[in-house]
C-alpha atoms as a PDB file:
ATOM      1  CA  UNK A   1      62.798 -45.728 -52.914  1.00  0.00           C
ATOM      2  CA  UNK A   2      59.110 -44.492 -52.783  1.00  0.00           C
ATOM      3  CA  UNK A   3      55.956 -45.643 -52.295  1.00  0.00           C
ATOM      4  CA  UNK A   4      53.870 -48.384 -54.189  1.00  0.00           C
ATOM      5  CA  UNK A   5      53.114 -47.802 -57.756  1.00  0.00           C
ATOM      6  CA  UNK A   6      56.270 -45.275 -58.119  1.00  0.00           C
ATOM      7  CA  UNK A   7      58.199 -47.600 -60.991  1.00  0.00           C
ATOM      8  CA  UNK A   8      60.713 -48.923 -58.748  1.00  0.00           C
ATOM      9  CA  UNK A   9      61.090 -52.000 -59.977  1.00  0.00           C
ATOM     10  CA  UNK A  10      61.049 -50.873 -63.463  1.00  0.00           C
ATOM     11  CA  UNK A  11      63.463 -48.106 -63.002  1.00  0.00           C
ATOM     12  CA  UNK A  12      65.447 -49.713 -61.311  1.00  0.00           C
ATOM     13  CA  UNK A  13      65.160 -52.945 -63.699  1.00  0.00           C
ATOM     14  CA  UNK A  14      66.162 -50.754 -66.399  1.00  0.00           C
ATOM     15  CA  UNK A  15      68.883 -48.857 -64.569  1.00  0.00           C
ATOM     16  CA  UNK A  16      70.382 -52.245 -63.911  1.00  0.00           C
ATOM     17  CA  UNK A  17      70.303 -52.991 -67.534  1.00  0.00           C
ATOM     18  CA  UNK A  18      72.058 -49.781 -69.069  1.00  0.00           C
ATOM     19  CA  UNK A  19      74.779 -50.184 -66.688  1.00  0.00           C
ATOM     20  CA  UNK A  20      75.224 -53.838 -66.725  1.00  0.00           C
ATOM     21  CA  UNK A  21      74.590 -53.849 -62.970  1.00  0.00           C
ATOM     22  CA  UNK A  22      72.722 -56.810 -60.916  1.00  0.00           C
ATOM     23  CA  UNK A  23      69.135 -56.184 -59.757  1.00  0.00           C
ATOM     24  CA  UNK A  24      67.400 -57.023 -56.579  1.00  0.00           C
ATOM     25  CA  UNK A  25      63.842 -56.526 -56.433  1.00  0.00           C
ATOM     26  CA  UNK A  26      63.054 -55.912 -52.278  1.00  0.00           C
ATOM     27  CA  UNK A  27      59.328 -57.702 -53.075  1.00  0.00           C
ATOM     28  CA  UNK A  28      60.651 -60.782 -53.554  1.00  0.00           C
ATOM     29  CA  UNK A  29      62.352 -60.397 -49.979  1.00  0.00           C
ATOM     30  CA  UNK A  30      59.073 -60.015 -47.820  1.00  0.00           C
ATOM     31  CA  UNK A  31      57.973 -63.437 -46.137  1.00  0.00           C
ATOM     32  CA  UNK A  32      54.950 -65.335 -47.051  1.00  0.00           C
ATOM     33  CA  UNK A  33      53.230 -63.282 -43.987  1.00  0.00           C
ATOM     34  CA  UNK A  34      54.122 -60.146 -45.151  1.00  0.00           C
ATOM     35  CA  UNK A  35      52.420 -60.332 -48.729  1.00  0.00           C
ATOM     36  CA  UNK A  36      49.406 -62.533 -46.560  1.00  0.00           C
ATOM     37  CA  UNK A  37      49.156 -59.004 -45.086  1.00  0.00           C
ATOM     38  CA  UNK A  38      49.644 -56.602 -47.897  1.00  0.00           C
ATOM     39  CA  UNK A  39      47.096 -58.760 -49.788  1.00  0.00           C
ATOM     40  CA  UNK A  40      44.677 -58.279 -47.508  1.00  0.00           C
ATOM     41  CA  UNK A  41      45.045 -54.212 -46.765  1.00  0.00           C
ATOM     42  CA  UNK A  42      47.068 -54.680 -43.434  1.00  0.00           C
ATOM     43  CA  UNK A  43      49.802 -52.317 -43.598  1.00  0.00           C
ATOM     44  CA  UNK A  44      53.180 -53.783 -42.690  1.00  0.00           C
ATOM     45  CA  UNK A  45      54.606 -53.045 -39.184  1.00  0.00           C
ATOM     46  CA  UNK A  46      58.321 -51.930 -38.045  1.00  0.00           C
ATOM     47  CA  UNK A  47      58.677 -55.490 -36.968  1.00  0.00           C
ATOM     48  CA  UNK A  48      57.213 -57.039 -39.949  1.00  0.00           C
ATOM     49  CA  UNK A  49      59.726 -55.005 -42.098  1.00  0.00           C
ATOM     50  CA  UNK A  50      62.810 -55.727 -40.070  1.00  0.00           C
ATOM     51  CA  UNK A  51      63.953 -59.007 -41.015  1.00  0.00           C
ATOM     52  CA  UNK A  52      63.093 -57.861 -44.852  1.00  0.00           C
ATOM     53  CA  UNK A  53      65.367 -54.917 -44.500  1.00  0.00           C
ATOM     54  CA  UNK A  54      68.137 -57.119 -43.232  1.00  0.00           C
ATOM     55  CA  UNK A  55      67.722 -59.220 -46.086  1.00  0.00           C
ATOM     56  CA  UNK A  56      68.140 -56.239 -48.401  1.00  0.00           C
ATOM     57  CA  UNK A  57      70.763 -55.240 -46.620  1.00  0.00           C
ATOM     58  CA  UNK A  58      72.215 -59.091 -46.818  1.00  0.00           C
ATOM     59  CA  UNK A  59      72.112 -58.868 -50.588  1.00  0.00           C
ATOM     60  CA  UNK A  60      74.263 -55.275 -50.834  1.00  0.00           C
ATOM     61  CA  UNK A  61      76.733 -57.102 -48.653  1.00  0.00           C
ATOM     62  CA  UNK A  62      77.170 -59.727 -50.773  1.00  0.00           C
ATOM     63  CA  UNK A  63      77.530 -57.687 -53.677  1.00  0.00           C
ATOM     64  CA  UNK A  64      79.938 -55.260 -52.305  1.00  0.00           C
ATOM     65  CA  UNK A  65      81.855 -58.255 -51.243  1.00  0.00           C
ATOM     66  CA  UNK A  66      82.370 -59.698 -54.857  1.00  0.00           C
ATOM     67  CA  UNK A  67      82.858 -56.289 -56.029  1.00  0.00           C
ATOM     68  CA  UNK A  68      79.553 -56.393 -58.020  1.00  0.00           C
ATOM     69  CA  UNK A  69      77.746 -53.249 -58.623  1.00  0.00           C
ATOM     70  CA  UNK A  70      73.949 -53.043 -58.283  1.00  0.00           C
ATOM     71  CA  UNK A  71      70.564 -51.686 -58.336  1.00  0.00           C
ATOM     72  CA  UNK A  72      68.018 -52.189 -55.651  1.00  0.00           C
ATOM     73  CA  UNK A  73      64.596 -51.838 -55.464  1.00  0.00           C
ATOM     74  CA  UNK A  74      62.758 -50.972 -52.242  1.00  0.00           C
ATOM     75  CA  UNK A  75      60.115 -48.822 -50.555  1.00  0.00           C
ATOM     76  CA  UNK A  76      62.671 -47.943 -47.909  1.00  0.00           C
ATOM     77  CA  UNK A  77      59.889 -45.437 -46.842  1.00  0.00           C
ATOM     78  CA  UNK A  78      61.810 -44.253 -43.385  1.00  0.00           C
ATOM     79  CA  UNK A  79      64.477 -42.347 -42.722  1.00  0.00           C
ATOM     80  CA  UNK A  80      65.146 -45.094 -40.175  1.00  0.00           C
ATOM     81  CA  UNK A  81      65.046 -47.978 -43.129  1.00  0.00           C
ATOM     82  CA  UNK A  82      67.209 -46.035 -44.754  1.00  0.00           C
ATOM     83  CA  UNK A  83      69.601 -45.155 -42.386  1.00  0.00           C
ATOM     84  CA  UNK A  84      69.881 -48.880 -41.695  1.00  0.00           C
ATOM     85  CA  UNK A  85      70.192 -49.881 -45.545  1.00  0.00           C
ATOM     86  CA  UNK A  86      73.542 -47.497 -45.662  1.00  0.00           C
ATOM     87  CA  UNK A  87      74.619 -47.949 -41.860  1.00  0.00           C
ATOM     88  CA  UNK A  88      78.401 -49.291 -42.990  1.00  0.00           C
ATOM     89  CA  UNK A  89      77.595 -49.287 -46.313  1.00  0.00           C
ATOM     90  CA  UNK A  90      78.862 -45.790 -47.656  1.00  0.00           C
ATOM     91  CA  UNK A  91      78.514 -46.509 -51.234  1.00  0.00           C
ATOM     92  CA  UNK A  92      75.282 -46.579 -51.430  1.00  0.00           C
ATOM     93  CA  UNK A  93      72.839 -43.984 -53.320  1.00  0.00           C
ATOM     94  CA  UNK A  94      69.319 -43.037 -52.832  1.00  0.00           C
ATOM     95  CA  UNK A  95      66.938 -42.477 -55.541  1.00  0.00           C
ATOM     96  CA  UNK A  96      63.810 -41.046 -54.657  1.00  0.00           C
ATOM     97  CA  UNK A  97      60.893 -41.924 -56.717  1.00  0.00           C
ATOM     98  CA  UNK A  98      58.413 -39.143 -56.120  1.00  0.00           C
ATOM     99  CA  UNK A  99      54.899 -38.257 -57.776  1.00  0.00           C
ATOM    100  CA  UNK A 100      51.233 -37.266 -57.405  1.00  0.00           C
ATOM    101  CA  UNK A 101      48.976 -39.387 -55.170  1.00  0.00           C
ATOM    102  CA  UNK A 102      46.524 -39.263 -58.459  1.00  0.00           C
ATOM    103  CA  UNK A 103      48.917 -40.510 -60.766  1.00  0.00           C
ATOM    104  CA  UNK A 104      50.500 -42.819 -58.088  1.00  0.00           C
ATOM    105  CA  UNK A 105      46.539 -44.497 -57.484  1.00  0.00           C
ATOM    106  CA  UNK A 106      45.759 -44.123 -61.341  1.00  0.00           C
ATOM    107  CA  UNK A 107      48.738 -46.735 -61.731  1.00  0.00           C
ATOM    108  CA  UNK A 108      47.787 -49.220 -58.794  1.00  0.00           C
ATOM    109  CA  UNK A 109      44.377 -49.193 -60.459  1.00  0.00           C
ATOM    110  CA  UNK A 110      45.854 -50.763 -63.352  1.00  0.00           C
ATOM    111  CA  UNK A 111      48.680 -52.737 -62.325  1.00  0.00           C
ATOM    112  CA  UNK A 112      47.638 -56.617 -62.044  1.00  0.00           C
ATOM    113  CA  UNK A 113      49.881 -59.153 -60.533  1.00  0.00           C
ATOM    114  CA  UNK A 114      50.961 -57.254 -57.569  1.00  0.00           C
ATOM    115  CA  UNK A 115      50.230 -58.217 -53.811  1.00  0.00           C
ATOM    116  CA  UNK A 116      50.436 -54.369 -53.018  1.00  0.00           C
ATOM    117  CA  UNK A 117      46.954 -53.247 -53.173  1.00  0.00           C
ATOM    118  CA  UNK A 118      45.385 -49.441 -54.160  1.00  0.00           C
ATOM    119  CA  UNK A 119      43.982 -49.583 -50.687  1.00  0.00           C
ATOM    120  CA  UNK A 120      47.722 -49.421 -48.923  1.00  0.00           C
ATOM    121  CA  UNK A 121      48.802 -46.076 -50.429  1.00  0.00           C
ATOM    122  CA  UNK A 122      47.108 -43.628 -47.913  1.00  0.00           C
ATOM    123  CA  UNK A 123      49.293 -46.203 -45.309  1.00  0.00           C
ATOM    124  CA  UNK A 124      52.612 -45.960 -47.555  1.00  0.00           C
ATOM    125  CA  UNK A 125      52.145 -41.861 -47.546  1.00  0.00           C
ATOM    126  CA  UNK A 126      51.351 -41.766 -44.005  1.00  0.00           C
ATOM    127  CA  UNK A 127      54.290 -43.989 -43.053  1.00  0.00           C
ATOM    128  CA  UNK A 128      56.765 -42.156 -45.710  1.00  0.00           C
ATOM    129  CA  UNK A 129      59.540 -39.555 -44.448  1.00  0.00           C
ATOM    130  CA  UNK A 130      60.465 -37.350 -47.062  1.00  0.00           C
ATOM    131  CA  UNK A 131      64.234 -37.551 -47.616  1.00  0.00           C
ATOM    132  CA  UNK A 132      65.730 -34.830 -46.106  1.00  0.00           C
ATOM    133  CA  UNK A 133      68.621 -32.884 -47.723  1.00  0.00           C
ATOM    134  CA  UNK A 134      71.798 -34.614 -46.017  1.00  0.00           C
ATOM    135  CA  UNK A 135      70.756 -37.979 -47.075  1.00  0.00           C
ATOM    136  CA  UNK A 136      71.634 -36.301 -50.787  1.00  0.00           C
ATOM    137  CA  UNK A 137      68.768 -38.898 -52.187  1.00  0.00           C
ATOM    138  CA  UNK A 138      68.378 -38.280 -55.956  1.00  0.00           C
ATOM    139  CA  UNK A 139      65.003 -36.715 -56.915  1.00  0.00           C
ATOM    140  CA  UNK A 140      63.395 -38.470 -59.617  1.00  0.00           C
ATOM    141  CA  UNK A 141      60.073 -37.373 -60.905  1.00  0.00           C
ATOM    142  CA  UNK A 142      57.659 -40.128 -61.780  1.00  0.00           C
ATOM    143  CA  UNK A 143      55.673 -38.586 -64.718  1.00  0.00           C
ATOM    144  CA  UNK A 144      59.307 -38.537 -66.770  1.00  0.00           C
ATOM    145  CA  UNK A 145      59.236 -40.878 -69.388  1.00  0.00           C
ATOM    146  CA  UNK A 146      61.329 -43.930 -67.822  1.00  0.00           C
ATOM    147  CA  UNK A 147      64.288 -42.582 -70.290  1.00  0.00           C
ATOM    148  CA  UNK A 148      64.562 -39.201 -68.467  1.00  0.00           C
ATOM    149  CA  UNK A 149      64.048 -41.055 -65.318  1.00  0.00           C
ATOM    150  CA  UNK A 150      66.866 -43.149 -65.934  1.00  0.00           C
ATOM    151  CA  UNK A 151      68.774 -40.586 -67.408  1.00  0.00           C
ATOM    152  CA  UNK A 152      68.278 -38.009 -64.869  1.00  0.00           C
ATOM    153  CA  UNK A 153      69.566 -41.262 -62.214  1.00  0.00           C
ATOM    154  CA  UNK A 154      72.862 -41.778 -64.601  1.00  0.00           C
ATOM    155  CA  UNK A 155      74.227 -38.063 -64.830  1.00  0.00           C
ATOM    156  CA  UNK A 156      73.558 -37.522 -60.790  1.00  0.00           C
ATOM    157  CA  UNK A 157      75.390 -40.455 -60.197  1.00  0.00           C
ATOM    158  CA  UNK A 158      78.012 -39.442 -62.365  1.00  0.00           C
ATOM    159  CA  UNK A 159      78.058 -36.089 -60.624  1.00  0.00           C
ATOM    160  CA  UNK A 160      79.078 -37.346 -57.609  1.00  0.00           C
ATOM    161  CA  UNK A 161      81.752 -39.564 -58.793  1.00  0.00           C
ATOM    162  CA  UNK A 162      80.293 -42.799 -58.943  1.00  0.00           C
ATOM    163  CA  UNK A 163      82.062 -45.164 -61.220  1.00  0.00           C
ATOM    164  CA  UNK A 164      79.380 -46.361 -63.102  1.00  0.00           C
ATOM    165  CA  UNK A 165      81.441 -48.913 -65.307  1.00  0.00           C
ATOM    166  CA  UNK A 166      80.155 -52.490 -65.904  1.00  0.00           C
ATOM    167  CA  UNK A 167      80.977 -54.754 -63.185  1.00  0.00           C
ATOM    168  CA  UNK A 168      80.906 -58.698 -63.041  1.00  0.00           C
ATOM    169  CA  UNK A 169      77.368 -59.255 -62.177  1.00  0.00           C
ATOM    170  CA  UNK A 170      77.185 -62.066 -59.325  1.00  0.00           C
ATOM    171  CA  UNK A 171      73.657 -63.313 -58.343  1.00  0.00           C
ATOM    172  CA  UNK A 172      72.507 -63.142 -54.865  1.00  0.00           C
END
């Protein structure tokens, strides 16, 4: 989790890959009218992000239900986004992508390809709840090199038990 310009997707890309774990980006889950929006500096609303929540939520299903281990990339900026991605699903960790607003607007400036514009990120911070400490998320600094950052995600997980061996990697 964390807001735009964090590294999710290429944390969690990578994570996926050193564990031999499926990946599920969350952009490619918002609708056509939700990227129409973001493209154009609307911030997305509750409503707008509910049916792309369920469809995150969707994909963790199916993976759980094929016994597939996986890696998920989302904003999941709300406690209450949050609480719905794990509602039932116990397994699942939070990784908290956190960093400067300079650094964080330094890398929207430069990022091409991307529907998220520089323009959202006051939104995403004013819309973000900070994980609070019984949702155990995993602090990650973003100024790591992506090899700490990774790292740092492996030996927390491992911490707390979770099995982090390969699993047969099913597509969604």
């Amino acid at each position: 989790m964390g807001v735009s310009g964090a590294g999710k997707s290429t944390v969690g890309e990578r994570l996926a890959a050193e564990l031999g774990w499926a990946f599920l980006d969350g952009d490619n889950l918002h609708s056509a009218a939700n990227i129409a929006k973001m493209m154009t500096g609307i911030p997305l609303t509750d409503a707008d992000r509910a049916p792309w929540l369920a469809a995150i939520g969707d994909g963790i299903d199916r993976w759980a239900a094929v016994g597939t281990a996986g890696v998920v990339a989302c904003s999941a900026l709300k406690r209450a986004y949050r609480d719905q991605l794990r509602a039932r699903r116990p397994h699942v960790q939070l990784v908290n992508l956190d960093g400067d607003r300079d650094l964080l607007a330094a890398r929207l400036e430069h990022r091409t390809g991307h529907f998220m514009p520089r323009g959202l990120l006051d939104s995403q911070f004013a819309t973000l709840d900070a994980p609070a400490p019984e949702e155990r998320s995993i602090p990650v600094d973003i100024s790591w090199p992506l090899a700490r950052q990774t790292g740092a995600i492996v030996a927390a997980l491992r911490a707390r038990g979770v099995s982090l061996a390969p699993h047969a990697v099913g597509t969604l």
